[in-house]
Every structure is written in C-alpha cells, then in structure tokens.
Protein backbone atom coordinates (compact mmCIF):
# COMPACT_ATOMS: atom_id res chain seq x y z
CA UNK A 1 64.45 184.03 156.42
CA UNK A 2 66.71 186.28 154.13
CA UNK A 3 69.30 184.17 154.72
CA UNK A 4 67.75 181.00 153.33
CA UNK A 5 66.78 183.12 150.25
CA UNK A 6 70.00 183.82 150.07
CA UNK A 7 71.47 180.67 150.55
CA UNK A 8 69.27 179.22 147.69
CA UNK A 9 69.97 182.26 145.43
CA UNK A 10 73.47 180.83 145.76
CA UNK A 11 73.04 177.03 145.36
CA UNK A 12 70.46 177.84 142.34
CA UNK A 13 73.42 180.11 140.26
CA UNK A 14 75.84 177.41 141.11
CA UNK A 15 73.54 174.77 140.21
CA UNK A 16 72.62 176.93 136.82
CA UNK A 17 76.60 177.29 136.12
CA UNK A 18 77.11 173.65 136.16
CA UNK A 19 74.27 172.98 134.41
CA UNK A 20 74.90 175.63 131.78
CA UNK A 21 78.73 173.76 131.81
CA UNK A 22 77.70 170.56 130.87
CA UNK A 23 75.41 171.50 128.20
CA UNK A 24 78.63 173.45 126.63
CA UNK A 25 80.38 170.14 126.64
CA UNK A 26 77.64 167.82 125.30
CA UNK A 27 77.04 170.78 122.21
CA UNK A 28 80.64 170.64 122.02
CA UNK A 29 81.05 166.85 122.04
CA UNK A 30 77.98 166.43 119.68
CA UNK A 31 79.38 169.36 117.20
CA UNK A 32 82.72 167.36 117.12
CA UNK A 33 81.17 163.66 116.40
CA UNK A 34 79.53 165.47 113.12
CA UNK A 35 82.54 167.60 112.07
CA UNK A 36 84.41 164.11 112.35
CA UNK A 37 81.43 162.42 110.40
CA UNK A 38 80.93 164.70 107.90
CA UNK A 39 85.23 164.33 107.29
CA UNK A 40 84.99 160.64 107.05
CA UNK A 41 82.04 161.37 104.44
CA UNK A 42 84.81 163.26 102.70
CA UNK A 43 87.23 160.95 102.25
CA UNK A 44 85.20 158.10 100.86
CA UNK A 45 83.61 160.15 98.49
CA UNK A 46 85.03 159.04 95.67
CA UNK A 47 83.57 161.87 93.52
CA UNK A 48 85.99 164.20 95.03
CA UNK A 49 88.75 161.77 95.77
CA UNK A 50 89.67 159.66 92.25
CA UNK A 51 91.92 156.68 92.78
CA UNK A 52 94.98 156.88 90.21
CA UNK A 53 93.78 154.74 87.95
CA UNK A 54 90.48 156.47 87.36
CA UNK A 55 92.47 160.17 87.78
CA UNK A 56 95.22 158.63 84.88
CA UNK A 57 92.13 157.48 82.32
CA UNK A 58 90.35 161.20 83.05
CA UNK A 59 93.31 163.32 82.81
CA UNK A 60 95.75 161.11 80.59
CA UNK A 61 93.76 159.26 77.73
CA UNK A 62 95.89 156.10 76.50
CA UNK A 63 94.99 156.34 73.00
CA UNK A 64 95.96 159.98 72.53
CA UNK A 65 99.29 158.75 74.21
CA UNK A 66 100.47 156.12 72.06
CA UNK A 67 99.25 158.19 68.96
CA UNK A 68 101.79 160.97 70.51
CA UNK A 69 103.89 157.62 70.28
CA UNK A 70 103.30 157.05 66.97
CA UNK A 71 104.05 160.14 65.59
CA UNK A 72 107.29 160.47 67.75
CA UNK A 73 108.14 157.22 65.87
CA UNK A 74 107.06 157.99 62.72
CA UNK A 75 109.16 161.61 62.77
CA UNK A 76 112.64 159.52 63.67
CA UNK A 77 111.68 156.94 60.44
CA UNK A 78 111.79 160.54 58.27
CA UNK A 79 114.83 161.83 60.12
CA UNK A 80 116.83 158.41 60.18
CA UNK A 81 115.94 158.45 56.31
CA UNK A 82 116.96 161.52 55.66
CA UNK A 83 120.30 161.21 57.75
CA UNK A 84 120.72 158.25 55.17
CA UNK A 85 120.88 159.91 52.31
C-alpha cells in the first residue's frame, strides 16, 4: 500500500511540474502579446511620433523663416549700396 502512495506522490509532482510549466508559458506568451500591443500602440501614436511635416511647422515656423529671409536680403541691399559708393 506504501508503494501506491508512493507511486502517486510521484505521478502527482510530475503532473504538478508540467502543469506549473505550461502555465509559465501561457503567462509568458500572454505577457508578450501585450508588450507587443502596447509597442504597436506606440508607434501609431502620433502624439509622440510627429510626421515631418507637422515636426517642420512646430519646430520651424515658415513665416519667421522668410522674415530671417528678408532681412538677410534687405542687409546685402545696404551692403551692395554701400560697396557702390
């Protein structure tokens, strides 16, 4: 009879290893779908990641470039006139 307890004692820790195995790779498996959802979340959120356009209008306003333009002009007129004389 202390065999067959024993046996089972056995077949039941084997039986709990492989169980306890499997659940490691479902977590595991389930932990990497949401690590790979949450980094495709990531990438299309476009509050984090600006296309160039909208990074160019943010960062680099047009109007204060071609007034930078302007003045750049405006400087060679007064230099070319000056050169002139």
């Amino acid at each position: 009879m202390e065999e067959v307890f024993r046996e089972i004692h056995v077949y039941w820790g084997v039986l709990a290893v492989l169980v306890a195995q499997i659940l490691a790779w479902v977590r595991k498996g389930v932990k990497t779908d949401n690590r790979l959802d949450a980094l495709e979340m990531h990438a299309e959120d476009e509050q984090k990641h600006w296309t160039t356009e909208k990074k160019m209008t943010i960062f680099v306003p047009r109007n204060e470039i071609e007034q930078r333009f302007e003045n750049i002009e405006r400087i060679l007129f007064k230099i070319e006139k000056k050169i002139d004389k």
